[in-house]
Protein backbone atom coordinates (compact mmCIF):
# COMPACT_ATOMS: atom_id res chain seq x y z
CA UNK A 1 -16.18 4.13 34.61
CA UNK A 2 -14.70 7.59 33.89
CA UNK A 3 -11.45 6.75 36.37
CA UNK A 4 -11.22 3.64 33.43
CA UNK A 5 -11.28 5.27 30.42
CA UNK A 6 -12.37 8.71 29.93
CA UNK A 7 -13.41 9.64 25.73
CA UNK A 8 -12.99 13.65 26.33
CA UNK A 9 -8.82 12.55 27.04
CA UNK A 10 -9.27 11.25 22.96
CA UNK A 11 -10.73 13.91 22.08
CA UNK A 12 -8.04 16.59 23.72
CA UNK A 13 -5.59 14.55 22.14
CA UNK A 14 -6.18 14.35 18.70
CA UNK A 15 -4.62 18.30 18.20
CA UNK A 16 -1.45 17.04 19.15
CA UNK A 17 -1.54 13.14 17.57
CA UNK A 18 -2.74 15.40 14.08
CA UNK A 19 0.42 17.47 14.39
CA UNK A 20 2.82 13.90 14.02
CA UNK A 21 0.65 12.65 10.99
CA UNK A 22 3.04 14.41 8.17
CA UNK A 23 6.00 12.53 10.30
CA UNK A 24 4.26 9.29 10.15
CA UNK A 25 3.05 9.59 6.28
CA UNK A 26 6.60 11.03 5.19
CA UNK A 27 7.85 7.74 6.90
CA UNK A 28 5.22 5.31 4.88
CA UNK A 29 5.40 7.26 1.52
CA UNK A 30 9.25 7.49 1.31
CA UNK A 31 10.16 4.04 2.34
CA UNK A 32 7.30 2.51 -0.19
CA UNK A 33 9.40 4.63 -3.00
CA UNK A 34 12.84 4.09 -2.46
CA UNK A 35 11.96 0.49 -1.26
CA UNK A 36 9.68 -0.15 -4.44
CA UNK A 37 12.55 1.33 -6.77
CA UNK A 38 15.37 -0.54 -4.78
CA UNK A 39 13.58 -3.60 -4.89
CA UNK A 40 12.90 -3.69 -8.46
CA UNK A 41 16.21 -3.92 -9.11
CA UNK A 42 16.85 -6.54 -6.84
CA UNK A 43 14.55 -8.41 -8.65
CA UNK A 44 16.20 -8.04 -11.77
CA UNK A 45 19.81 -9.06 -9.74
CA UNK A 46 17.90 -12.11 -8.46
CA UNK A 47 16.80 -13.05 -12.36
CA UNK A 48 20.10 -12.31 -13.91
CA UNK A 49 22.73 -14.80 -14.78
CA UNK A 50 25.02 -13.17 -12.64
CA UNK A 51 26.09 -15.45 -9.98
CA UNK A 52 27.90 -13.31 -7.95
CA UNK A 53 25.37 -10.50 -7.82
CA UNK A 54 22.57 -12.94 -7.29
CA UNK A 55 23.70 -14.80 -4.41
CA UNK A 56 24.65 -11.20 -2.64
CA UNK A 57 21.03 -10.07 -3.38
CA UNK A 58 19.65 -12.99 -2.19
CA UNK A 59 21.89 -12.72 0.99
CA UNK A 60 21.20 -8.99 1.78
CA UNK A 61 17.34 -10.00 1.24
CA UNK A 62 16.99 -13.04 3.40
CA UNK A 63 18.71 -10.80 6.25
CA UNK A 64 16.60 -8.09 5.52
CA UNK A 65 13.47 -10.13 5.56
CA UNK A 66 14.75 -12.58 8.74
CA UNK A 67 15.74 -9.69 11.34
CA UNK A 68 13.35 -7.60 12.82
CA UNK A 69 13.36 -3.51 11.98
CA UNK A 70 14.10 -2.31 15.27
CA UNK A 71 17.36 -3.96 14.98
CA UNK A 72 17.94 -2.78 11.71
CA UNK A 73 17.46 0.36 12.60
CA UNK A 74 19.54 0.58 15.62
CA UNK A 75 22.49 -0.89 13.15
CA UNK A 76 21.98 1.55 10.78
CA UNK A 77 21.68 4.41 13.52
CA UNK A 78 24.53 3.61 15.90
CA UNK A 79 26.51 1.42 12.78
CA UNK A 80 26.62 3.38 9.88
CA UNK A 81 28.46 6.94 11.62
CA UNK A 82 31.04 4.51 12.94
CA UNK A 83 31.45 2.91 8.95
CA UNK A 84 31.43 5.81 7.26
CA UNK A 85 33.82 7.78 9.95
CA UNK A 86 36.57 5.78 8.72
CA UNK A 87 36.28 7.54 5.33
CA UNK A 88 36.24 11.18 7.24
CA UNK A 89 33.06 11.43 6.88
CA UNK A 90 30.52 12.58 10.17
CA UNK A 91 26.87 12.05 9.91
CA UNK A 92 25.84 11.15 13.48
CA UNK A 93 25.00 14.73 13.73
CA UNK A 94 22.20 13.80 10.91
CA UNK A 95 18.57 14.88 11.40
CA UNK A 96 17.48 11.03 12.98
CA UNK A 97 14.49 11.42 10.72
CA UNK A 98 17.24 10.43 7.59
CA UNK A 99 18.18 7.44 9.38
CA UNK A 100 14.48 5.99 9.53
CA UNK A 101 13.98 6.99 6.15
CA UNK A 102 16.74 4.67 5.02
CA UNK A 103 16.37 2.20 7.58
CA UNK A 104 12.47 1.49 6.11
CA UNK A 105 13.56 1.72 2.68
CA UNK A 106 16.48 -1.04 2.86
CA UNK A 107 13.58 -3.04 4.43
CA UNK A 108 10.90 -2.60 2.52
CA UNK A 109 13.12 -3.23 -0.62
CA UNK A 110 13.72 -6.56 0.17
CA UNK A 111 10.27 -7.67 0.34
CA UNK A 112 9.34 -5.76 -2.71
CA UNK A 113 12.11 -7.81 -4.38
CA UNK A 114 10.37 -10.99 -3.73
CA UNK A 115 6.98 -9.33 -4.34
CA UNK A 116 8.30 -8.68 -8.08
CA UNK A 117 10.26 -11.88 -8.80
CA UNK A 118 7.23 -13.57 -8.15
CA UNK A 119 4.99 -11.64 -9.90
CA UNK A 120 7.10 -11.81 -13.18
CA UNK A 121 8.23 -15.53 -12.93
CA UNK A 122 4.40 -16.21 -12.80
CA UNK A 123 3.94 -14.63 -16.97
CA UNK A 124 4.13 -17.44 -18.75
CA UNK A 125 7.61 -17.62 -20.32
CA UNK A 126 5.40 -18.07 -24.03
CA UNK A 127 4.37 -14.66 -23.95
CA UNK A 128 7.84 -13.55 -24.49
CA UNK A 129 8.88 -15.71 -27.05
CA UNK A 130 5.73 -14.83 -29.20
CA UNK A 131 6.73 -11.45 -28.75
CA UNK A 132 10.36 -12.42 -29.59
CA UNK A 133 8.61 -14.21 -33.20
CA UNK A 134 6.76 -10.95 -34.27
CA UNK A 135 9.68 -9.08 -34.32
CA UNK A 136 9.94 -7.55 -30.67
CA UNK A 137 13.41 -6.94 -28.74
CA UNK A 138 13.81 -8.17 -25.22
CA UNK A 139 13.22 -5.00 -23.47
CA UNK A 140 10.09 -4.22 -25.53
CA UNK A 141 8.34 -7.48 -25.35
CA UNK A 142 9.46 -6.33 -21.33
CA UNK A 143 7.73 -3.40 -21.29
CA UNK A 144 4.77 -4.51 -23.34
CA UNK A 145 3.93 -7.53 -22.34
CA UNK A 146 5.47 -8.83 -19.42
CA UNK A 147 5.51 -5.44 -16.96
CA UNK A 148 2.08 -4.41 -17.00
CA UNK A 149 0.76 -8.15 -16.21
CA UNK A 150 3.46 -8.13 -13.00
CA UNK A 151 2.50 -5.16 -11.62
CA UNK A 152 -0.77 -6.53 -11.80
CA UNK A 153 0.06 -8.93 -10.28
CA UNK A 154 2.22 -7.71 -7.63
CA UNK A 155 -0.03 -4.58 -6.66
CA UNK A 156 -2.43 -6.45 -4.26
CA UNK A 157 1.01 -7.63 -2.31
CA UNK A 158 2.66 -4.22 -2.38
CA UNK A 159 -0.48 -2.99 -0.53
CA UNK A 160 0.04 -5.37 1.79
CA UNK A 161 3.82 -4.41 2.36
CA UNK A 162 2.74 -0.69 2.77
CA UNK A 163 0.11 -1.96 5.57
CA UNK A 164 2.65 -3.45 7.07
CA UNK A 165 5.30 -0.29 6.68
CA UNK A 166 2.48 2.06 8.23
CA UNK A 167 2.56 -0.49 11.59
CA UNK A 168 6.23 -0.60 12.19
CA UNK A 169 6.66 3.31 11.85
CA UNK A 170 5.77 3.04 15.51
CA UNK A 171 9.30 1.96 16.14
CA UNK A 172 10.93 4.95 14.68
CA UNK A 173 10.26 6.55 19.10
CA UNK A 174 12.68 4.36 19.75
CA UNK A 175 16.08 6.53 18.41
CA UNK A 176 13.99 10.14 19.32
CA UNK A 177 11.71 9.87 16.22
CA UNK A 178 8.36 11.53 17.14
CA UNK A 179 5.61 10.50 15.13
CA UNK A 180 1.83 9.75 15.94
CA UNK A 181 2.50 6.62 18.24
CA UNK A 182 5.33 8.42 19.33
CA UNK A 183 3.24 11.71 20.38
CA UNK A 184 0.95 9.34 21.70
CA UNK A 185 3.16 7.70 24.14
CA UNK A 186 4.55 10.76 25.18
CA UNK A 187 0.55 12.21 25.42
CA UNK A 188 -0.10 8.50 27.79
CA UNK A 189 3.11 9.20 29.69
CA UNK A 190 2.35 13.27 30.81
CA UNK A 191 -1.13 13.05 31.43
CA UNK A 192 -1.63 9.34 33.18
CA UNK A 193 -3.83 8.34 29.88
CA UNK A 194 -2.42 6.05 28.15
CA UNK A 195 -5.39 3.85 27.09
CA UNK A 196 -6.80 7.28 25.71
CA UNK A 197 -3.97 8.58 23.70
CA UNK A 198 -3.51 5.29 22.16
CA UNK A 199 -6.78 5.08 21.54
CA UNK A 200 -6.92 7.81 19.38
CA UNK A 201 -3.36 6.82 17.63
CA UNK A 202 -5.41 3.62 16.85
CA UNK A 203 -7.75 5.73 15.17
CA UNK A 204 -6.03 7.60 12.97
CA UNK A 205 -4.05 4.72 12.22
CA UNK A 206 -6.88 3.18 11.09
CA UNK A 207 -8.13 6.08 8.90
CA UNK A 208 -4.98 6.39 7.09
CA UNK A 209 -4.79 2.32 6.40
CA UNK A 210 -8.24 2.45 5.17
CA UNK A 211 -7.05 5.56 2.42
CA UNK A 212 -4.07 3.73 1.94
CA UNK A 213 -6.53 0.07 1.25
CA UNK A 214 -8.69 2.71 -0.99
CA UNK A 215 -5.83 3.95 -3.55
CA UNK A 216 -4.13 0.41 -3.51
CA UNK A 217 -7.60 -0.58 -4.77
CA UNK A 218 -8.36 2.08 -6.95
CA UNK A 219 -4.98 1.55 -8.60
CA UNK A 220 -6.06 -1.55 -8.80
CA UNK A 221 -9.30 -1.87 -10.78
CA UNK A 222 -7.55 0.84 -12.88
CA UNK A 223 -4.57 -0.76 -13.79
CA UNK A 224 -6.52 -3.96 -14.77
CA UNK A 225 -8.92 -2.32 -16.58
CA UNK A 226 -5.85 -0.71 -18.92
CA UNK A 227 -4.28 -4.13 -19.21
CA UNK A 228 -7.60 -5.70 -20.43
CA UNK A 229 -7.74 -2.75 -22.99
CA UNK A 230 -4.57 -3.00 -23.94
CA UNK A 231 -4.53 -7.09 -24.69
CA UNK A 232 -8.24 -5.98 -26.39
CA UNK A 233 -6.97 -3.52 -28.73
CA UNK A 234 -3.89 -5.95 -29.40
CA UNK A 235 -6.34 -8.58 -30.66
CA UNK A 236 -7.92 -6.29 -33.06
CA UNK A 237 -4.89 -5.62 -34.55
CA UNK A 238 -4.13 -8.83 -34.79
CA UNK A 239 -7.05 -10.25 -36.32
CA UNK A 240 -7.28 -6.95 -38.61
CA UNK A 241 -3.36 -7.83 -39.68
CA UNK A 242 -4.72 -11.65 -40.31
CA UNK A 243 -7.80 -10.59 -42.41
CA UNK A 244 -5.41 -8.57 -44.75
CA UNK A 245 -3.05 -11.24 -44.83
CA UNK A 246 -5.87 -13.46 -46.10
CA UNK A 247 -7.26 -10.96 -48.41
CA UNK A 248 -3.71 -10.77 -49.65
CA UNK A 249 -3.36 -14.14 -50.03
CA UNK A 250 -6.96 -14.87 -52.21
CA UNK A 251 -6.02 -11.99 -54.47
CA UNK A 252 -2.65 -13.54 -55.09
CA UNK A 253 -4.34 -16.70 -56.15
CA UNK A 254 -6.90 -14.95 -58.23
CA UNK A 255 -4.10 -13.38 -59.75
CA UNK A 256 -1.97 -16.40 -60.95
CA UNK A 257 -5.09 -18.71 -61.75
CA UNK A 258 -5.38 -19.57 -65.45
């Protein structure tokens, strides 16, 4: 049993799969930023009026979303020096680490796109306009009303997107990126233990998807909790503004009765 798998191999290689973790969180953590901020403003391209802009977001996302990211990153690893050398500039000398840094944020923007399309075509389109009646401007009945009910909304699916960002950082060993699964293969390869290095990859893997489930939750529950306030302390004004107004409105007719 020992010849088949043999735990003291984990165990003597979690020293060296601990020493990849900042690669593999540096990977996650950047391309959930720059693809969350990128793909909010996709989503705004894809609910504009402007055709042109539209179609080309939905283009770039559908391609994004339809190839897998191991081809997408060897286009923008081997493809983007040779672009950008016809402008004099030279960047396949680039730390590689740069290239999957972009190459996870172009992808993750595009499904973060969809993510918050979705999220705000599903606010009913009434809740603008009565903020629109009382007086509000388009980007504050925005920021008000409509974008802390998306995020809301779109939170339990970002999670998701980020689960599915820490799994493909795997293919970042592919153009020289070391990282945990990365160490780990190279652990498997030197030392004839494959099952066992990957076996304690798949552990820490697993720790840092269940922290990463546990502040996606937490964010959560918080973020509802402040929109629940928030639409709580909106009724009491209102109904404190509509008890004046009626208070107002009986003294008036006090005041012109006979």
């Amino acid at each position: 049993m020992a010849d088949l798998f043999d735990p003291t191999a984990v165990l003597s290689a979690f020293p060296r799969l601990l020493a990849r973790i900042h690669v593999t969180l540096l990977i996650v953590l950047s391309g959930a930023l720059s693809g969350t901020i990128l793909g909010a403003g996709l989503a705004f391209v894809r609910l504009g009026r402007l055709r042109i802009l539209n179609q080309a977001a939905t283009v770039y996302i559908s391609f994004m979303r339809g190839t897998p990211v191991i081809v997408q990153l060897f286009l923008v690893y081997y493809g983007l020096p040779v672009m950008v050398a016809g402008l004099g500039v030279d960047i396949s000398r680039w730390d590689r680490l740069l290239f999957v840094l972009a190459t996870y944020g172009l992808h993750m923007a595009a499904f973060t796109a969809e993510i918050f399309r979705a999220a705000i075509l599903a606010i009913p389109r009434g809740q603008s306009e009565a903020a629109y009646c009382v007086g509000m401007s388009r980007w504050q009945a925005f920021r008000r009303i409509v974008a802390p009910q998306a995020v809301a909304i779109a939170l339990p699916n970002l999670s998701l997107a980020v689960a599915g960002l820490l799994q493909d950082t795997s293919l970042a060993f592919s153009i020289g990126v070391v990282d945990v699964m990365g160490e780990a293969r190279a652990i498997g390869g030197n030392s004839q233990r494959m099952l066992e290095a990957m076996t304690g990859a798949a552990i820490i893997l697993t720790a840092l998807s269940l922290l990463l489930e546990q502040v996606a939750n937490g964010l959560e529950r918080r973020l509802f909790s402040r929109t629940r306030q928030g639409w709580s302390h909106r009724g009491d004004r209102e109904r404190m503004r509509g008890r004046e107004e009626a208070r107002t409105a009986r003294n008036s007719r006090k005041n012109v009765a006979p």
